[in-house]
C-alpha atoms as a PDB file:
ATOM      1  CA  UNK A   1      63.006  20.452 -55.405  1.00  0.00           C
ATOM      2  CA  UNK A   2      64.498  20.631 -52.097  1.00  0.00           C
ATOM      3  CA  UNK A   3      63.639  24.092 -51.745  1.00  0.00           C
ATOM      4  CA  UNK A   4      60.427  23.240 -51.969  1.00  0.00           C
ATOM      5  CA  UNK A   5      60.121  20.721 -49.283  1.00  0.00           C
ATOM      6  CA  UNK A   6      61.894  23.271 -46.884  1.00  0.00           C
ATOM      7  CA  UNK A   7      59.010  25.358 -47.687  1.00  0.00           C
ATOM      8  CA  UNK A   8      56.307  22.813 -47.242  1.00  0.00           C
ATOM      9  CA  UNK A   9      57.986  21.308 -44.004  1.00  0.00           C
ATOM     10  CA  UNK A  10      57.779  25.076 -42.698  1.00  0.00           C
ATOM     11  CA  UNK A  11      54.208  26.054 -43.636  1.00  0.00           C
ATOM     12  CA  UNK A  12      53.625  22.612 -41.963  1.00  0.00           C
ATOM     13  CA  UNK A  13      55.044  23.363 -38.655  1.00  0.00           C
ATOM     14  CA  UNK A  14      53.003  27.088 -38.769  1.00  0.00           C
ATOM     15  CA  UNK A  15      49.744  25.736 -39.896  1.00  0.00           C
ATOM     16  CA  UNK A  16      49.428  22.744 -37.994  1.00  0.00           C
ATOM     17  CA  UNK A  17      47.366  22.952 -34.962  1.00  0.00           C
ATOM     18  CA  UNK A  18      44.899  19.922 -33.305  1.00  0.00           C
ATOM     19  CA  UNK A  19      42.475  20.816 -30.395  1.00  0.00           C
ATOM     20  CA  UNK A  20      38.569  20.117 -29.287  1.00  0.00           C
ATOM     21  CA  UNK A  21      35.189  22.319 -29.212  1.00  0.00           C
ATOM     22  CA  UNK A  22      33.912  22.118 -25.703  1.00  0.00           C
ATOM     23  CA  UNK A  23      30.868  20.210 -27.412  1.00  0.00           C
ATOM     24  CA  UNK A  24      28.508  18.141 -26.191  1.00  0.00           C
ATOM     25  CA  UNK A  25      25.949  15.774 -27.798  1.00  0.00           C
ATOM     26  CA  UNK A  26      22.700  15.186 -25.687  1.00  0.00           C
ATOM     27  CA  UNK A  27      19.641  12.997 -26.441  1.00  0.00           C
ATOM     28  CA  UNK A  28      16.556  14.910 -26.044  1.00  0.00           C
ATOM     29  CA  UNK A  29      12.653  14.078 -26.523  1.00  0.00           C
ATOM     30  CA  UNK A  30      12.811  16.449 -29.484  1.00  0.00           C
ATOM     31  CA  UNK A  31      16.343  14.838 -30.621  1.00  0.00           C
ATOM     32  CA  UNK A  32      19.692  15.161 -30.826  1.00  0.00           C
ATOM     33  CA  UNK A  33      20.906  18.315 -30.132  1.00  0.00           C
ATOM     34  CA  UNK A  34      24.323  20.203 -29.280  1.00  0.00           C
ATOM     35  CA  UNK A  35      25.403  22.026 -25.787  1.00  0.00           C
ATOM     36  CA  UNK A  36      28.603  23.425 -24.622  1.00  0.00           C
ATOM     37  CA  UNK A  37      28.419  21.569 -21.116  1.00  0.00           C
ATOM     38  CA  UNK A  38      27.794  18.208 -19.722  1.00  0.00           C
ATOM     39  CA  UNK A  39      24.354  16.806 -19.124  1.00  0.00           C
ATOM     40  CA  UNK A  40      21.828  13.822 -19.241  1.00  0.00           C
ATOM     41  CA  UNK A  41      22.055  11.585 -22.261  1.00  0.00           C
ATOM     42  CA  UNK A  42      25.300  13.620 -23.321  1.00  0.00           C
ATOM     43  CA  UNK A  43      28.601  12.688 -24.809  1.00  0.00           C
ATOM     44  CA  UNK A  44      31.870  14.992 -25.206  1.00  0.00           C
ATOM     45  CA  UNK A  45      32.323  15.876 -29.126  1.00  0.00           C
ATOM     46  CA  UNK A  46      36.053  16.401 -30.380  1.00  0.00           C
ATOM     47  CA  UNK A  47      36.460  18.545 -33.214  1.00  0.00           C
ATOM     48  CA  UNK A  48      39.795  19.024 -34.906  1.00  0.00           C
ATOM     49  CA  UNK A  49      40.766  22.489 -35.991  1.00  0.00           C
ATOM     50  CA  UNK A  50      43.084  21.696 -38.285  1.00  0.00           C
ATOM     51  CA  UNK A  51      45.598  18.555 -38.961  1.00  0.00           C
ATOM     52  CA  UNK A  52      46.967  19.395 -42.389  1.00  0.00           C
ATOM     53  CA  UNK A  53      49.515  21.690 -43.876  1.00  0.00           C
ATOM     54  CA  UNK A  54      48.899  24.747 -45.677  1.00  0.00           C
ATOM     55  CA  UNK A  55      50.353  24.263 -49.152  1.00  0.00           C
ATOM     56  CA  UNK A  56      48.950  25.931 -52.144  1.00  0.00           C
ATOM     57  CA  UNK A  57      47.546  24.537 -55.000  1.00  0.00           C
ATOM     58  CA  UNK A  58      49.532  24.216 -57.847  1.00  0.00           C
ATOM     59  CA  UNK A  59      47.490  26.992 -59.720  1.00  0.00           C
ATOM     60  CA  UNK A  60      47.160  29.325 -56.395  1.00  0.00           C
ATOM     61  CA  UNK A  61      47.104  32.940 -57.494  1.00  0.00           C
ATOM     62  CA  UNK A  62      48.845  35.626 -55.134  1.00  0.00           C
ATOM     63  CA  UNK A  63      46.957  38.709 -57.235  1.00  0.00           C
ATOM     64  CA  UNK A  64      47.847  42.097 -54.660  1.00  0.00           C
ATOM     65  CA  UNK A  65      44.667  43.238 -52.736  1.00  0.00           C
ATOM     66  CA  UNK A  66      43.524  46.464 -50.304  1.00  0.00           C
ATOM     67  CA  UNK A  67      44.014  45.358 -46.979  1.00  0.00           C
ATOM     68  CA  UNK A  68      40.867  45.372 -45.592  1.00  0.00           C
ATOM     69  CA  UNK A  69      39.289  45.478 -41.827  1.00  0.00           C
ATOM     70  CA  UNK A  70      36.051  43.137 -41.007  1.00  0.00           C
ATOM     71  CA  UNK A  71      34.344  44.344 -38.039  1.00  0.00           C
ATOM     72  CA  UNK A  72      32.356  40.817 -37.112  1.00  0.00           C
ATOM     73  CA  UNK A  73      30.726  39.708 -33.328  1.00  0.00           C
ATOM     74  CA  UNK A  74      31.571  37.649 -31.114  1.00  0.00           C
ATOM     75  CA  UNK A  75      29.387  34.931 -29.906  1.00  0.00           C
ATOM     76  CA  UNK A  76      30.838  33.118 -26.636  1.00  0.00           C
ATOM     77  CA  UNK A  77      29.858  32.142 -23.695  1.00  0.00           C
ATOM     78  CA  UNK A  78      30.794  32.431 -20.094  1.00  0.00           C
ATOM     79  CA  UNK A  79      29.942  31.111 -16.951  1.00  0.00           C
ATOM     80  CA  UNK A  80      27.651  32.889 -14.427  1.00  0.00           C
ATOM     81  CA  UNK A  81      27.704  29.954 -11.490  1.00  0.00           C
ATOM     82  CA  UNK A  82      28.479  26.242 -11.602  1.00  0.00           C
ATOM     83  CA  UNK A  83      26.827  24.686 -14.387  1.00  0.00           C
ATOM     84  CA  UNK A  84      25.217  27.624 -15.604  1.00  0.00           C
ATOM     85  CA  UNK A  85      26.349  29.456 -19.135  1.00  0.00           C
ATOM     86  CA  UNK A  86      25.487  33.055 -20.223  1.00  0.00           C
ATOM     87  CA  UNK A  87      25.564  34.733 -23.419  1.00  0.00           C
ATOM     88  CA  UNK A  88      28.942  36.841 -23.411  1.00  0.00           C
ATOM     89  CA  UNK A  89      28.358  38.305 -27.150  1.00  0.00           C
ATOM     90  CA  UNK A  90      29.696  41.599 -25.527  1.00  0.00           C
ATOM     91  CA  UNK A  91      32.473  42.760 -28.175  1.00  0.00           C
ATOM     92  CA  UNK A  92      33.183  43.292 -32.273  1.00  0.00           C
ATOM     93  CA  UNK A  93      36.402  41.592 -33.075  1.00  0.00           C
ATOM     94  CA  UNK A  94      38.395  43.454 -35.697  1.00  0.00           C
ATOM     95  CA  UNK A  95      39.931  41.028 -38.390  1.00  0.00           C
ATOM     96  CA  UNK A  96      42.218  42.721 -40.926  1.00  0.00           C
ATOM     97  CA  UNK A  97      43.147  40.894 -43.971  1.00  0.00           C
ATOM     98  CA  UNK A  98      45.876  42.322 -46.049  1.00  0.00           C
ATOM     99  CA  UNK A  99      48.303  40.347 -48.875  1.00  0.00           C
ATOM    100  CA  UNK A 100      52.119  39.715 -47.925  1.00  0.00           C
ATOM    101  CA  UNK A 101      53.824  40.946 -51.067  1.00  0.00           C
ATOM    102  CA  UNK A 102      57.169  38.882 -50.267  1.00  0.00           C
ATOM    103  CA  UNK A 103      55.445  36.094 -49.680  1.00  0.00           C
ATOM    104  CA  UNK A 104      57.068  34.903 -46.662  1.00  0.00           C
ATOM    105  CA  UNK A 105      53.266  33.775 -44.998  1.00  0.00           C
ATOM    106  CA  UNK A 106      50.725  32.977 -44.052  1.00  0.00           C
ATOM    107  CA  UNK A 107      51.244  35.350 -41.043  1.00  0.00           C
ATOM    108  CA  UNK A 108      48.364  34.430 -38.137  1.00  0.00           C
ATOM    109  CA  UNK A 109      48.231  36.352 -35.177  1.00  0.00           C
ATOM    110  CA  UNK A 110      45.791  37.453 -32.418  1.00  0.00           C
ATOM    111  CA  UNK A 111      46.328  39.916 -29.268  1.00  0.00           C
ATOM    112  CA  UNK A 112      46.138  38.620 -26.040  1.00  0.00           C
ATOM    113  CA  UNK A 113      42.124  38.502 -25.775  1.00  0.00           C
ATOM    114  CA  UNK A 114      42.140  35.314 -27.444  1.00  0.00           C
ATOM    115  CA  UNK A 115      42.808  31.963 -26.403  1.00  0.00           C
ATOM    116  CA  UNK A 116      44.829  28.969 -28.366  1.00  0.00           C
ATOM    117  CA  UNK A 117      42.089  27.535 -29.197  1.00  0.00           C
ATOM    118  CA  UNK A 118      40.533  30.729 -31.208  1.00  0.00           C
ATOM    119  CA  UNK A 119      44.513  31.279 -32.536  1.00  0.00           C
ATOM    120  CA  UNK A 120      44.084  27.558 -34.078  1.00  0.00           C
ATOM    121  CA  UNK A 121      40.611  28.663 -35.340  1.00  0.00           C
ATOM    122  CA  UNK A 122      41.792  31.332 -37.015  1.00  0.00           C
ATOM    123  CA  UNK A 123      44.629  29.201 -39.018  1.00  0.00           C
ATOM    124  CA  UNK A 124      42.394  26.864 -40.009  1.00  0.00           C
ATOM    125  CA  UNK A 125      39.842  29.660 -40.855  1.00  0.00           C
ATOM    126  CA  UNK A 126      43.014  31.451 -43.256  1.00  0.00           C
ATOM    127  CA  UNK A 127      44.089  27.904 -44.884  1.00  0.00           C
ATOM    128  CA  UNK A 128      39.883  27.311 -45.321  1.00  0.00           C
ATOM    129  CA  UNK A 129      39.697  30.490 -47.706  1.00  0.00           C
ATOM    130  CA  UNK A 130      43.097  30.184 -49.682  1.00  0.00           C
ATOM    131  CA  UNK A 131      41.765  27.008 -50.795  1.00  0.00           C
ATOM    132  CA  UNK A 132      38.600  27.860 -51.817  1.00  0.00           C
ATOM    133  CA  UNK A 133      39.825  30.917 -53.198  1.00  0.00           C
ATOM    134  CA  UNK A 134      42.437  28.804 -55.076  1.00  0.00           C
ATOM    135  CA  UNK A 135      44.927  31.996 -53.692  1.00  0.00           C
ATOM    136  CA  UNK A 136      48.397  31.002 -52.147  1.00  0.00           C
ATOM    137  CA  UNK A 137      48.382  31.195 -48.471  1.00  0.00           C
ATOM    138  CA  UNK A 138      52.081  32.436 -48.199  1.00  0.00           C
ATOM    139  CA  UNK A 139      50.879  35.561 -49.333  1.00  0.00           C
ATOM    140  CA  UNK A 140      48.465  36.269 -46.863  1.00  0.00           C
ATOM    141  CA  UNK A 141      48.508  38.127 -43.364  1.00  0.00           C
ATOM    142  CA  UNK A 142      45.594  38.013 -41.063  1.00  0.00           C
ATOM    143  CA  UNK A 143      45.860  39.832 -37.729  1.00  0.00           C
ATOM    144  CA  UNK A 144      42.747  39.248 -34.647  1.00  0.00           C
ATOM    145  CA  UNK A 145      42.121  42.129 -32.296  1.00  0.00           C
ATOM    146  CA  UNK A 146      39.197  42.996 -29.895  1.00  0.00           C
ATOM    147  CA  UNK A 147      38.513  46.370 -27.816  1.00  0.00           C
ATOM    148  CA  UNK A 148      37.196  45.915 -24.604  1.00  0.00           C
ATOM    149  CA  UNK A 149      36.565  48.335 -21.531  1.00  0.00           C
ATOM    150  CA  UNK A 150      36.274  48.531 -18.221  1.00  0.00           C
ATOM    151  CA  UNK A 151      35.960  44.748 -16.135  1.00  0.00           C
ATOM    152  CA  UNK A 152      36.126  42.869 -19.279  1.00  0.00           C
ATOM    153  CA  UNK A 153      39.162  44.226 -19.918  1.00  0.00           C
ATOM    154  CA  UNK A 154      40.914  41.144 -19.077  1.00  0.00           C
ATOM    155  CA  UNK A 155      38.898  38.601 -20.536  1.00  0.00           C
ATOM    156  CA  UNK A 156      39.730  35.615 -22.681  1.00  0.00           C
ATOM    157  CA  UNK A 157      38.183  34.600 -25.646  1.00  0.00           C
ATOM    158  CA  UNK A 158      38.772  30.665 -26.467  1.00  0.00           C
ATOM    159  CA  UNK A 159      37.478  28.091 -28.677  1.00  0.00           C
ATOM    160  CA  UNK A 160      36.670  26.656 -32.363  1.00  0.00           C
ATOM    161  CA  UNK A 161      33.660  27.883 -32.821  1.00  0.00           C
ATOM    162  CA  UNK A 162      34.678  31.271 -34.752  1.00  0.00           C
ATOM    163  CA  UNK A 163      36.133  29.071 -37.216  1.00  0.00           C
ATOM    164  CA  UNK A 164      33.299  29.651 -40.095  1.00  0.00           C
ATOM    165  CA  UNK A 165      32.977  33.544 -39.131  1.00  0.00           C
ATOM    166  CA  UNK A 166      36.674  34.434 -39.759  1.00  0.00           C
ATOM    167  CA  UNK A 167      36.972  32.099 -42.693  1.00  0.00           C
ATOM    168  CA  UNK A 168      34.150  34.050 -44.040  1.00  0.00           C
ATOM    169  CA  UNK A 169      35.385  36.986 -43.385  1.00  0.00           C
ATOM    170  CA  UNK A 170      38.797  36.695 -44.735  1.00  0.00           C
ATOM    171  CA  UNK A 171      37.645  35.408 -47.985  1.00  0.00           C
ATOM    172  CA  UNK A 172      35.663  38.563 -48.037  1.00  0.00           C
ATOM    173  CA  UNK A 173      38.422  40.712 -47.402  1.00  0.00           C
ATOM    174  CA  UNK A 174      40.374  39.188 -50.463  1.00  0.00           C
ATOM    175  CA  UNK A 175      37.552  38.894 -52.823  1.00  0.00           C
ATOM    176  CA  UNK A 176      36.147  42.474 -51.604  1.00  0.00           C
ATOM    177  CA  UNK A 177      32.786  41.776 -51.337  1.00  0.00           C
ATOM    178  CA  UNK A 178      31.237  43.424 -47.689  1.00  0.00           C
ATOM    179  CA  UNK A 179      29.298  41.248 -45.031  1.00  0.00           C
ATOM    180  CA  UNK A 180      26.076  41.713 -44.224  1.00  0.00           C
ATOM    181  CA  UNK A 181      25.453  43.694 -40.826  1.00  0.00           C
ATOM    182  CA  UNK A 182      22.578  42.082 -40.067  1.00  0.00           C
ATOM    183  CA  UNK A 183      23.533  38.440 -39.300  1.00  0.00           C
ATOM    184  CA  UNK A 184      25.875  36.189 -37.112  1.00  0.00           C
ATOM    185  CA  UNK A 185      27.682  33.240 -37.558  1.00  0.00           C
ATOM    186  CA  UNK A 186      29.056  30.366 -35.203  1.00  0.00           C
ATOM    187  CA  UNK A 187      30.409  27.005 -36.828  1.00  0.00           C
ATOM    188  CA  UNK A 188      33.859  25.530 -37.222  1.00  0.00           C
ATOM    189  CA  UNK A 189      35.387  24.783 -40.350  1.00  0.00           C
ATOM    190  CA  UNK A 190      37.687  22.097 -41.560  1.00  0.00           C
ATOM    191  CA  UNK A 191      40.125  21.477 -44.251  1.00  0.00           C
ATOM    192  CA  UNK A 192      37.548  20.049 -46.443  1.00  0.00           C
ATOM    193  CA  UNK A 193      35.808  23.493 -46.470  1.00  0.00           C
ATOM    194  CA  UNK A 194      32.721  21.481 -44.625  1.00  0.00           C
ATOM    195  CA  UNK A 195      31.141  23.323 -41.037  1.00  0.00           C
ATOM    196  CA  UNK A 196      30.972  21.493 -38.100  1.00  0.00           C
ATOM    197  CA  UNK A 197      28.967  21.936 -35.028  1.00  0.00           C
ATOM    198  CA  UNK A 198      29.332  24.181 -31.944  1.00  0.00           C
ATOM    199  CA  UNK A 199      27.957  24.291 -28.638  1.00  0.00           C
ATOM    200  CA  UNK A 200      26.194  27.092 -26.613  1.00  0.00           C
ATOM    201  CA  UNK A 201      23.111  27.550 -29.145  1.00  0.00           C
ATOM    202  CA  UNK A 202      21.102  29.565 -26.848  1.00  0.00           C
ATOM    203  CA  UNK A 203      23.184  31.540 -25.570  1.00  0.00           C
ATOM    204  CA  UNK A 204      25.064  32.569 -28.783  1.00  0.00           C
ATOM    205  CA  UNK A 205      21.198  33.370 -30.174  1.00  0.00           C
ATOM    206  CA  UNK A 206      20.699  36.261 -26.945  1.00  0.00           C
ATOM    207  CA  UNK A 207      24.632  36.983 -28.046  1.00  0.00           C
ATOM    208  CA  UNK A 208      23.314  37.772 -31.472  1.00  0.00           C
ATOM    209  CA  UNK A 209      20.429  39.630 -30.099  1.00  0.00           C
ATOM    210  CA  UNK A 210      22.506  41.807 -27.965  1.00  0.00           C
ATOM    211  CA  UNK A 211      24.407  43.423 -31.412  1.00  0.00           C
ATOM    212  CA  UNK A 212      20.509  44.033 -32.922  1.00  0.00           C
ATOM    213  CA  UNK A 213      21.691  41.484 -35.490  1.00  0.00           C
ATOM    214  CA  UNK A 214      18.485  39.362 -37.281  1.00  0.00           C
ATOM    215  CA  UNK A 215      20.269  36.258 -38.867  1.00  0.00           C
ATOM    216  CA  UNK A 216      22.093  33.678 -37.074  1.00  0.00           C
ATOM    217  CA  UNK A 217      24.049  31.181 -39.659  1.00  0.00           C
ATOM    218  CA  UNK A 218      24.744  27.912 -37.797  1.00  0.00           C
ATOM    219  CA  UNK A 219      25.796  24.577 -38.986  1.00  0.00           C
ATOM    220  CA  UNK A 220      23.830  21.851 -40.856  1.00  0.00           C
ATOM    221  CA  UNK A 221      22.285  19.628 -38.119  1.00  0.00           C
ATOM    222  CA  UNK A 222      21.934  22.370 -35.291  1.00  0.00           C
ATOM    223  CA  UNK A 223      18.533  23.615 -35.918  1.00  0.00           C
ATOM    224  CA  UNK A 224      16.964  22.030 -33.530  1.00  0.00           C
ATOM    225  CA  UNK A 225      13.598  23.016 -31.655  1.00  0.00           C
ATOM    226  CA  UNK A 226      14.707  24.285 -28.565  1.00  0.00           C
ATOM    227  CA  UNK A 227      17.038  26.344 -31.435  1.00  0.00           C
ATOM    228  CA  UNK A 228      14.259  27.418 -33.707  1.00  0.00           C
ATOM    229  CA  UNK A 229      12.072  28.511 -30.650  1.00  0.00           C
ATOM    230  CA  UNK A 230      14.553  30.502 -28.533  1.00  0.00           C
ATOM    231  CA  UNK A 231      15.692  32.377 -32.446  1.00  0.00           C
ATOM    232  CA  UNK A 232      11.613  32.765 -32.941  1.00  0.00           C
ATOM    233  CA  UNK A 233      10.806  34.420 -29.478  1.00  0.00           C
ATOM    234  CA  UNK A 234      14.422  36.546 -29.967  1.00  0.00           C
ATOM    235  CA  UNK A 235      13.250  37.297 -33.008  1.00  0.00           C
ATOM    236  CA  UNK A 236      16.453  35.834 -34.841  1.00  0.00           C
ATOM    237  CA  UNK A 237      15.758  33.923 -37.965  1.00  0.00           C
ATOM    238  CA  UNK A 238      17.957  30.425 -37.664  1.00  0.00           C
ATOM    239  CA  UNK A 239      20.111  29.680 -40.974  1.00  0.00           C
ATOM    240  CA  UNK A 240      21.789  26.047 -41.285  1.00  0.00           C
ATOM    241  CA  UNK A 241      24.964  25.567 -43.798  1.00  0.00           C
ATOM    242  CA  UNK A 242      26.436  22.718 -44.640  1.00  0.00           C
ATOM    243  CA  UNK A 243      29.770  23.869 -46.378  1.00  0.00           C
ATOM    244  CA  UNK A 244      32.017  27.427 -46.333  1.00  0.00           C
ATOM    245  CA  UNK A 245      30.553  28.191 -49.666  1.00  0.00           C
ATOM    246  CA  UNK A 246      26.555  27.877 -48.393  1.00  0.00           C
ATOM    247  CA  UNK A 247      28.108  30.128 -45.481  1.00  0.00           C
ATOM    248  CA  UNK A 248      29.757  32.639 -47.701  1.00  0.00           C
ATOM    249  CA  UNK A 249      26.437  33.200 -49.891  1.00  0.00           C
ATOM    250  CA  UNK A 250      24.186  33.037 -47.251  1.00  0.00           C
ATOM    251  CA  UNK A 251      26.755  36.065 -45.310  1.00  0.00           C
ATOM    252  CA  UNK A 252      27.389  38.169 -48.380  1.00  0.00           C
ATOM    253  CA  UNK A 253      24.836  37.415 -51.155  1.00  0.00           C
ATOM    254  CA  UNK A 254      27.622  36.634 -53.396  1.00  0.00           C
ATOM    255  CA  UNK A 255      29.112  33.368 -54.305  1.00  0.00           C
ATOM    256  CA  UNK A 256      32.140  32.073 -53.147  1.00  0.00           C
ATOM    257  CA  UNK A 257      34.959  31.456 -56.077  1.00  0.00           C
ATOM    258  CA  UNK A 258      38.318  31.837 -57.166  1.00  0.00           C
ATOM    259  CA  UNK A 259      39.996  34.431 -57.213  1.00  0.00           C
ATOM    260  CA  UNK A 260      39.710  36.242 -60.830  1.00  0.00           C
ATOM    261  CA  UNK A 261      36.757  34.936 -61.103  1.00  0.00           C
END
């Protein structure tokens, strides 16, 4: 029994991590819709990456797997003048997923291209998929790199709203079923496997563009008109989800389940 606690209290202290999105809410003629700066009619949106432990069911599975490397893009932003955004989609981040056969996870870790904010994203996005994979966290290793060359050599990556793309991707990686090539994806996701909304619509649509990718997957609420027209005239079909499930069908054509399964 007390062992047990020790091990809860420590995956609590690992797994815990609170921040914001950089999210705003704006009223528009056309309604409500979602930017990643201040404006008009706007009010700042916090969303919490994660606020509770990761400790596995009491059924969790820890079945051995291939470790396996997701290749997925990513969608940010970055500023190009005072108050003005650009789409910085300019890099594949390379997620590999492998199982930790001592148990002694989850082990998180990113290199130094991303932010605290994207590190917290990507806990949240590991304890996301053990749960809906029913699979025991502490036997799970995900490691976060990106490539980059010449002046972006130096750039950060920061923020929440990779949250639904890595949780997608790691369940993937256990359950061994490949991503589609051809779509995107920018949400957060919280404990309760629901996807929340992001910020930076436009430019994460030209982002998706720029990897010749025809499917962006955003969250339930987001699909606004300014949205549907900039993915029309892109020529990037717009995809709402709701949950990490409607994201994980709508990514690999396969439902999400339990591991076994």
């Amino acid at each position: 029994m007390a062992t047990r606690l020790l091990v809860t209290l420590v995956l609590a202290v690992l797994a815990t991590s609170v921040g914001h999105a950089e999210t705003w809410m704006c009223s528009e003629p056309e309604g409500a819709i979602f930017r990643d700066h201040a404006g008009p009619n706007c009010r700042e949106i916090y969303t919490t990456h994660f606020s509770t432990p990761v400790v596995p069911p009491l059924q969790a599975v820890s079945t051995p797997f291939p470790a396996t490397i997701r290749h997925v893009p990513i969608l940010s932003t970055k500023d190009a003048g005072p108050g003005v955004k650009q789409a910085g989609g300019i890099a594949l981040a390379t997620l590999t997923i492998s199982h930790v056969s001592q148990g002694t996870g989850p082990a998180v870790s990113a290199d130094a291209h991303f932010g605290k904010d994207s590190r917290a994203a990507l806990g949240a996005a590991l304890a996301a998929s053990a749960k809906a994979l029913g699979y025991d966290a502490r036997y799970l290793k995900v490691r976060l790199s990106s490539q980059l060359n010449g002046k972006e050599r130096k750039r950060t990556f920061n923020g929440p709203s990779a949250g639904m793309m890595w949780a997608v991707a790691i369940a993937s990686g256990i359950l061994g079923d490949p991503l589609r090539t051809d779509v995107c994806l920018a949400g957060t996701v919280a404990s309760d496997l629901s996807i929340g909304p992001v910020g930076g619509l436009e430019e994460k649509i030209k982002g998706c563009k720029q990897f010749d990718r025809h499917e962006l997957i955003l969250p339930a609420g987001q699909n606004s008109i300014p949205v549907v027209w900039n993915g029309i005239g892109s020529g990037v079909k717009v995809t709402e989800v709701g949950t990490l499930g409607e994201a994980y069908v709508a990514a690999t054509g396969r439902p999400l389940r339990e591991v076994g399964r």
